[in-house]
PDB file of N, CA and C in Angstrom:
ATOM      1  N   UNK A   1     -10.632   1.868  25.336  1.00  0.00           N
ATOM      2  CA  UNK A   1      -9.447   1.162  25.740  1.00  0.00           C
ATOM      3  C   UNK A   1      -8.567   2.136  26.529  1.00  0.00           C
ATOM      4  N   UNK A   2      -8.127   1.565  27.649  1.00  0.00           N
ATOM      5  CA  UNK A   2      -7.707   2.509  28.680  1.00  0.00           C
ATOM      6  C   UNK A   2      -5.680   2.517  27.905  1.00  0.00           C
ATOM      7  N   UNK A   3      -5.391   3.289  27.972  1.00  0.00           N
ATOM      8  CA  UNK A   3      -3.597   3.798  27.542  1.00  0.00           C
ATOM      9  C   UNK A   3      -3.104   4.601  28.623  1.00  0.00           C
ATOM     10  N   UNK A   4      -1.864   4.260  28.819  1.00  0.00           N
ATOM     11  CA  UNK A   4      -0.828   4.602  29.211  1.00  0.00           C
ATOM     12  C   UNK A   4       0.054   5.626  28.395  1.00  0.00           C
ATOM     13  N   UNK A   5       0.116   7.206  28.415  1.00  0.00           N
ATOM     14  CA  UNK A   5       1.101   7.529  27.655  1.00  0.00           C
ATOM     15  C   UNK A   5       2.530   8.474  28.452  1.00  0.00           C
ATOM     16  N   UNK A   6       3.678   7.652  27.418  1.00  0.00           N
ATOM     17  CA  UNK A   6       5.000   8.361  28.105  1.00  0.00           C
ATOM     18  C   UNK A   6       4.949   9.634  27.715  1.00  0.00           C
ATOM     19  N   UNK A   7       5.683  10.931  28.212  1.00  0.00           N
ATOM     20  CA  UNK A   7       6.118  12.094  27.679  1.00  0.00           C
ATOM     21  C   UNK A   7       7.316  12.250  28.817  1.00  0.00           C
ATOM     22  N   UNK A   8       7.789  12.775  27.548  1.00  0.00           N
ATOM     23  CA  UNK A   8       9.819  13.075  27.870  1.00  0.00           C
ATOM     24  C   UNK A   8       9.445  14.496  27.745  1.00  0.00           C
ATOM     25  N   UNK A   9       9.675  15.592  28.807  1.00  0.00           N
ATOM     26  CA  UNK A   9      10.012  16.698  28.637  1.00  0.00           C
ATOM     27  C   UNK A   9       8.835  17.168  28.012  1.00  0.00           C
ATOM     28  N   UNK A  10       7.736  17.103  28.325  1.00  0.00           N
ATOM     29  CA  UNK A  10       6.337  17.229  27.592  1.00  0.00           C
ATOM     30  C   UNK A  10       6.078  17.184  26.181  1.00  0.00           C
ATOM     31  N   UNK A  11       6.985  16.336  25.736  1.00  0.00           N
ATOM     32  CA  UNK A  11       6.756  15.684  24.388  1.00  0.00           C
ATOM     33  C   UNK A  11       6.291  14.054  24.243  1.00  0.00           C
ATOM     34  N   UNK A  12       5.166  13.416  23.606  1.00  0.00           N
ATOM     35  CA  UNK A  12       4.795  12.563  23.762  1.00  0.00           C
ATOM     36  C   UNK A  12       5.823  11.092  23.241  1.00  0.00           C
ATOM     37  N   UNK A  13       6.014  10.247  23.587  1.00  0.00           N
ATOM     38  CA  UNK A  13       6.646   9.395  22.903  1.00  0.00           C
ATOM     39  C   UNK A  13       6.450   7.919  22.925  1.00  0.00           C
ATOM     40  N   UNK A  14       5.551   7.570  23.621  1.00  0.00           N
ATOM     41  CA  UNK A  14       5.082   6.241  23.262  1.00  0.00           C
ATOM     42  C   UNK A  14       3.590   6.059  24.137  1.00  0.00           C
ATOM     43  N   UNK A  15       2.923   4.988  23.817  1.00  0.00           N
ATOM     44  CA  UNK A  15       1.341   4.695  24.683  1.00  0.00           C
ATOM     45  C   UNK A  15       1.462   3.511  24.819  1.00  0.00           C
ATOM     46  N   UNK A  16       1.452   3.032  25.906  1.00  0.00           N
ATOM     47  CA  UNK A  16       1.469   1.716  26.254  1.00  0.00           C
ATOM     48  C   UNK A  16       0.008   0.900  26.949  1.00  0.00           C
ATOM     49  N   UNK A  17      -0.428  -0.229  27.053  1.00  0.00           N
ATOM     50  CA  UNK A  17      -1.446  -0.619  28.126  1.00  0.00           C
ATOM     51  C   UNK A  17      -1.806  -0.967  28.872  1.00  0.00           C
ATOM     52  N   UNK A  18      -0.147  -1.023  30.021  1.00  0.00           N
ATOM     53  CA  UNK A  18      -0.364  -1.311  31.218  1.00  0.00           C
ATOM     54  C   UNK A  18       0.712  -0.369  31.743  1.00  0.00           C
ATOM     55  N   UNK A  19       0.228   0.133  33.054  1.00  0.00           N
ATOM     56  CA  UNK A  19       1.465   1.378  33.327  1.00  0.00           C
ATOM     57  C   UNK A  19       2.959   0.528  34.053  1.00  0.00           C
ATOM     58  N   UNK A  20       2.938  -0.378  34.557  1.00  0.00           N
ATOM     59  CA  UNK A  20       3.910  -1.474  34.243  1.00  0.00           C
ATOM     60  C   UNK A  20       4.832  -1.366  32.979  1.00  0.00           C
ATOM     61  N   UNK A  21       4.515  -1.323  32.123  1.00  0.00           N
ATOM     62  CA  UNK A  21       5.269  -1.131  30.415  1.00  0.00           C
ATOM     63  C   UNK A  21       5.487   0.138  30.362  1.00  0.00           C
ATOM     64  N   UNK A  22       4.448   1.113  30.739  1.00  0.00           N
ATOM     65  CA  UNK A  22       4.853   2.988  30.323  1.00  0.00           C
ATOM     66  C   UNK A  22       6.465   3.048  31.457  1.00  0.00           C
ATOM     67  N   UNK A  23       6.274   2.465  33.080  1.00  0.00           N
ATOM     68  CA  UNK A  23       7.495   2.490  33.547  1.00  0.00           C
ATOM     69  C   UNK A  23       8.493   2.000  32.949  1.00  0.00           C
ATOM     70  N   UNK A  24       8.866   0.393  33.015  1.00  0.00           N
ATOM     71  CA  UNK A  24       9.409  -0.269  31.835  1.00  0.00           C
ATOM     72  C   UNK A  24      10.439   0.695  30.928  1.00  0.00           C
ATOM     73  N   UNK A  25       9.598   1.083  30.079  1.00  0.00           N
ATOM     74  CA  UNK A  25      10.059   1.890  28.754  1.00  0.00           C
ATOM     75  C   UNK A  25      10.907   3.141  29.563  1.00  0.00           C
ATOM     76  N   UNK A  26       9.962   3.888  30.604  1.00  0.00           N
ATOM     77  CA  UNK A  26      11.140   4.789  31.170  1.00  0.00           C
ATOM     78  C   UNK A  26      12.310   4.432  32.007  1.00  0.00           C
ATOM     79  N   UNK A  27      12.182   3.846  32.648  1.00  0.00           N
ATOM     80  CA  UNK A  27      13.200   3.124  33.088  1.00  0.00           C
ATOM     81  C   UNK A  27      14.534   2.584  31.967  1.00  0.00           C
ATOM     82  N   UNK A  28      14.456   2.079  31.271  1.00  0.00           N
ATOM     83  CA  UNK A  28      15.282   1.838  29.825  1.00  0.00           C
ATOM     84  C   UNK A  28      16.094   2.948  29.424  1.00  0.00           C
ATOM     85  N   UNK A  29      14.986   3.695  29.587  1.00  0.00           N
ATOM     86  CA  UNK A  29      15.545   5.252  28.492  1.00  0.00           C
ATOM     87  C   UNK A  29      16.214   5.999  29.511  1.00  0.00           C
ATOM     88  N   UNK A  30      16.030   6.097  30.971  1.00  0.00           N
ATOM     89  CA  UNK A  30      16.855   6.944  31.999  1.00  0.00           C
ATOM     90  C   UNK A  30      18.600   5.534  32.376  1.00  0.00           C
ATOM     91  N   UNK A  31      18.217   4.903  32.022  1.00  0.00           N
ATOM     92  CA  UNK A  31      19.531   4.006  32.200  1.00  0.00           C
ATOM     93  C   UNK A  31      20.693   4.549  31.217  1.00  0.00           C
ATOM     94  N   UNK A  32      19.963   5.147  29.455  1.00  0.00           N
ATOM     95  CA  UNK A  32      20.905   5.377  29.015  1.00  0.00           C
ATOM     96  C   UNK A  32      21.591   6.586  29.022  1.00  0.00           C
ATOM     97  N   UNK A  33      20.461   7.664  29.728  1.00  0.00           N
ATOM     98  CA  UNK A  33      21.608   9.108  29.971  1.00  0.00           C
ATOM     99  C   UNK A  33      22.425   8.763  30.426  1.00  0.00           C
ATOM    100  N   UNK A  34      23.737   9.689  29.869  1.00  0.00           N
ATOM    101  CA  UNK A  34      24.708   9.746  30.265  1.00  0.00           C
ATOM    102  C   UNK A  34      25.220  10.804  31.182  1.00  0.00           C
ATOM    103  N   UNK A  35      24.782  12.201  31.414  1.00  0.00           N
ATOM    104  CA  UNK A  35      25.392  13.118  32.253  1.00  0.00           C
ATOM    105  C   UNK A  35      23.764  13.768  32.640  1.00  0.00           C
ATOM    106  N   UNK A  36      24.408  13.763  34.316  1.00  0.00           N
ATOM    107  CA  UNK A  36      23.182  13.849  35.014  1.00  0.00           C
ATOM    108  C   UNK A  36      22.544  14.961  35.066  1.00  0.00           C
ATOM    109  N   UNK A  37      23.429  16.637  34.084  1.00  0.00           N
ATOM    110  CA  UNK A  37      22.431  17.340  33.609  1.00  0.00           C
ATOM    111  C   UNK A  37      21.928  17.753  32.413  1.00  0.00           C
ATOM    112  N   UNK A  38      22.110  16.632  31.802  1.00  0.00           N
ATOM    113  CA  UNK A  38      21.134  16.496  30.888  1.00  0.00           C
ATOM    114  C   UNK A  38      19.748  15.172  31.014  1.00  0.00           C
ATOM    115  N   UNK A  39      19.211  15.111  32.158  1.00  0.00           N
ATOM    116  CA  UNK A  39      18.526  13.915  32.143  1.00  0.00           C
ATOM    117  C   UNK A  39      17.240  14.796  32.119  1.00  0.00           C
ATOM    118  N   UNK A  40      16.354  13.758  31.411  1.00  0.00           N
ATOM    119  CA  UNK A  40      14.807  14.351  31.153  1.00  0.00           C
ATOM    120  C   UNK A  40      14.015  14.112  31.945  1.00  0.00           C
ATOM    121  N   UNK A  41      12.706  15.145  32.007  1.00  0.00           N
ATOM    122  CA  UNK A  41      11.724  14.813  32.925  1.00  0.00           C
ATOM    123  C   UNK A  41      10.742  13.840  31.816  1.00  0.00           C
ATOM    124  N   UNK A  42      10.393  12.641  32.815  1.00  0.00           N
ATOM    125  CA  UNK A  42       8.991  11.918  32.486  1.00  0.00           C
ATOM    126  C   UNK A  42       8.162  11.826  32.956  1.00  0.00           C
ATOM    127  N   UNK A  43       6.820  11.422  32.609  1.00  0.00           N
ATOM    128  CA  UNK A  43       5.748  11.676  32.938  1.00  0.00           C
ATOM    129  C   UNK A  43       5.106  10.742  32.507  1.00  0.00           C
ATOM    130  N   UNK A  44       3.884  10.140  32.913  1.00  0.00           N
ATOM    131  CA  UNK A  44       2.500   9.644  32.539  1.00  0.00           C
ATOM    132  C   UNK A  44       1.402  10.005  32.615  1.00  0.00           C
ATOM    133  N   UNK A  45       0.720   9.822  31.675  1.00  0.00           N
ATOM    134  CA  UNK A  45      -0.801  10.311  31.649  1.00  0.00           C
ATOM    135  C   UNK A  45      -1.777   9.019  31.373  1.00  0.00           C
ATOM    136  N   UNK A  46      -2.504   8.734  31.912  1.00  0.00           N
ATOM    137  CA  UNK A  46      -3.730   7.957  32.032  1.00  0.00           C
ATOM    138  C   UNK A  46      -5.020   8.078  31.231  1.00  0.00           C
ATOM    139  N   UNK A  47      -5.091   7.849  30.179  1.00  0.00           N
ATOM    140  CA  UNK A  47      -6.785   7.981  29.630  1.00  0.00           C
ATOM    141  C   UNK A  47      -7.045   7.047  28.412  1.00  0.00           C
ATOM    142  N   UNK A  48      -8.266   7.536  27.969  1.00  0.00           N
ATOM    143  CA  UNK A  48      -8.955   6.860  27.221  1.00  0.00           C
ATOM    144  C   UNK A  48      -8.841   7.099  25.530  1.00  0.00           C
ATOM    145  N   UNK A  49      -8.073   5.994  24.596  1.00  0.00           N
ATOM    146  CA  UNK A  49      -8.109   6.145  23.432  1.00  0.00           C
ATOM    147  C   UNK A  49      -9.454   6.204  22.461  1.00  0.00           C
ATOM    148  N   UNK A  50      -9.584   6.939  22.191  1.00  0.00           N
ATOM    149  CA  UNK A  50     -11.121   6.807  20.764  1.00  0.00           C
ATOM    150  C   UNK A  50     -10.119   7.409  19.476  1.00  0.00           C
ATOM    151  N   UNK A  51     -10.770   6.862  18.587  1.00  0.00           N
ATOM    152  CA  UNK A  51     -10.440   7.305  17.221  1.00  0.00           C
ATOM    153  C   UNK A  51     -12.127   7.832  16.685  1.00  0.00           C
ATOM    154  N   UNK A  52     -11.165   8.937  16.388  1.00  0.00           N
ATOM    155  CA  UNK A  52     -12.686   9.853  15.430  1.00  0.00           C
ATOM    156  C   UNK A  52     -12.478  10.305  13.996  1.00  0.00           C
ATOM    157  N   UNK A  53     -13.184   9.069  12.572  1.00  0.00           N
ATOM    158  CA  UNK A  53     -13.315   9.202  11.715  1.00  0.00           C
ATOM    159  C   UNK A  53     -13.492  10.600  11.718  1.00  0.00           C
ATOM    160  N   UNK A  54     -13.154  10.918  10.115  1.00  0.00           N
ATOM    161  CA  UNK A  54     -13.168  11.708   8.976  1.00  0.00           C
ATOM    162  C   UNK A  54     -14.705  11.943   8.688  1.00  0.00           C
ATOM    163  N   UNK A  55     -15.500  13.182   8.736  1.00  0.00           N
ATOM    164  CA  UNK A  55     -17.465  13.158   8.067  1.00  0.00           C
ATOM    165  C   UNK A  55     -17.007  12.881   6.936  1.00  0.00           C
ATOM    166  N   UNK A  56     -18.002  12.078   6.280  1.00  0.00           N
ATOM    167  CA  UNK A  56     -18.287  11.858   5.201  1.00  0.00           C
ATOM    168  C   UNK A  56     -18.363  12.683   4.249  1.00  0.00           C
ATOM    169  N   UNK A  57     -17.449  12.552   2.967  1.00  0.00           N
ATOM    170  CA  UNK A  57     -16.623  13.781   1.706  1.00  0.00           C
ATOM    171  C   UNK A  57     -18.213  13.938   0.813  1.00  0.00           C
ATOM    172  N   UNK A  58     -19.349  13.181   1.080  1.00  0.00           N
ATOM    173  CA  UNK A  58     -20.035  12.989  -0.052  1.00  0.00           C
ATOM    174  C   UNK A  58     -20.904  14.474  -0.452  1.00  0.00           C
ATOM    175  N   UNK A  59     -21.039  15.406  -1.007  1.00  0.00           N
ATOM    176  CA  UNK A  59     -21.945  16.468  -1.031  1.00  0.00           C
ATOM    177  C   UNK A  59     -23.229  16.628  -0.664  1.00  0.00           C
ATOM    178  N   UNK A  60     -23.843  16.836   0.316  1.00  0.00           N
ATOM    179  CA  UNK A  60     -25.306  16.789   0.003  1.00  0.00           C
ATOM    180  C   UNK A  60     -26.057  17.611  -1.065  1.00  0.00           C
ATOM    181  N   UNK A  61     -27.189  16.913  -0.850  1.00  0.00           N
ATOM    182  CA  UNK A  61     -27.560  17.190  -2.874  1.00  0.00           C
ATOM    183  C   UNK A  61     -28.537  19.108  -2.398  1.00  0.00           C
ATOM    184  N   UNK A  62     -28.559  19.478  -3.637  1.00  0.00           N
ATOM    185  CA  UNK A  62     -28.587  20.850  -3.691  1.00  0.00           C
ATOM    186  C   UNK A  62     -30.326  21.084  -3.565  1.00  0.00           C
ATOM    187  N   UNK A  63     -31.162  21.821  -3.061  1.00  0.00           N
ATOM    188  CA  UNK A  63     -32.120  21.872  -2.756  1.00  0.00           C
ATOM    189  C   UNK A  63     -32.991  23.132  -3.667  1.00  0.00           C
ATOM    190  N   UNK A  64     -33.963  22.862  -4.867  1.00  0.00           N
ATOM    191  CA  UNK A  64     -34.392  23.741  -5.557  1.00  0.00           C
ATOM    192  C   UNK A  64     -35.041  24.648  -4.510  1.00  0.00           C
ATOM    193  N   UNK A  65     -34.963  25.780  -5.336  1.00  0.00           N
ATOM    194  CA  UNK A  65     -35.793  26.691  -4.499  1.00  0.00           C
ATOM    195  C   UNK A  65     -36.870  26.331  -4.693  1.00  0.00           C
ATOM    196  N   UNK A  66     -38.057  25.946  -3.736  1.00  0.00           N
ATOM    197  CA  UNK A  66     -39.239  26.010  -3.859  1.00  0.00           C
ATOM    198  C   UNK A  66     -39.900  27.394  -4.030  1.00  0.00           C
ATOM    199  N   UNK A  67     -39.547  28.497  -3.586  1.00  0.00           N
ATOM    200  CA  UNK A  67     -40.294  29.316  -3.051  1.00  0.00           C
ATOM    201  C   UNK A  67     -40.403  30.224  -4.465  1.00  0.00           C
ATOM    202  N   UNK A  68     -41.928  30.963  -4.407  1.00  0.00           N
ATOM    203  CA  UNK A  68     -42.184  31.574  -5.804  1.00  0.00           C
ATOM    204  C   UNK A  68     -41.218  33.138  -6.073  1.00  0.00           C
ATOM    205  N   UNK A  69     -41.127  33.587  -7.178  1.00  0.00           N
ATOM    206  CA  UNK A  69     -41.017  35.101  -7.097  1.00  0.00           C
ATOM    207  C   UNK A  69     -41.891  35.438  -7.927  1.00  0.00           C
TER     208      UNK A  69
END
């Protein structure tokens, strides 16, 4: 799934899924600064969300020594 994400000042702050909405949202948030040197830089970044489970907690089982002494 393709995302849209905002960053204020290279801190992340929202992901949106159409860059239509990532503007949107910045646009909003530069309306409410109030003094023009304190206004933040924004940014977008373009990519691809995956989520990557947790490996599996289970132990694998313990393996006798085969080998003689």
């Amino acid at each position: 799934m393709k995302r849209f994400y905002v960053f204020k000042d290279g801190t992340m702050q929202a992901s949106m899924s159409t860059k239509e909405e990532a503007i949107d949202l910045i646009r909003q948030r530069q309306k409410r600064e109030t003094h023009p040197i304190l206004r933040s830089e924004y940014s977008i970044i373009a990519g691809e969300e995956e989520f990557i489970p947790y490996p599996s907690q289970k132990k694998p089982p313990k393996r006798k020594n085969t080998m003689e002494r």
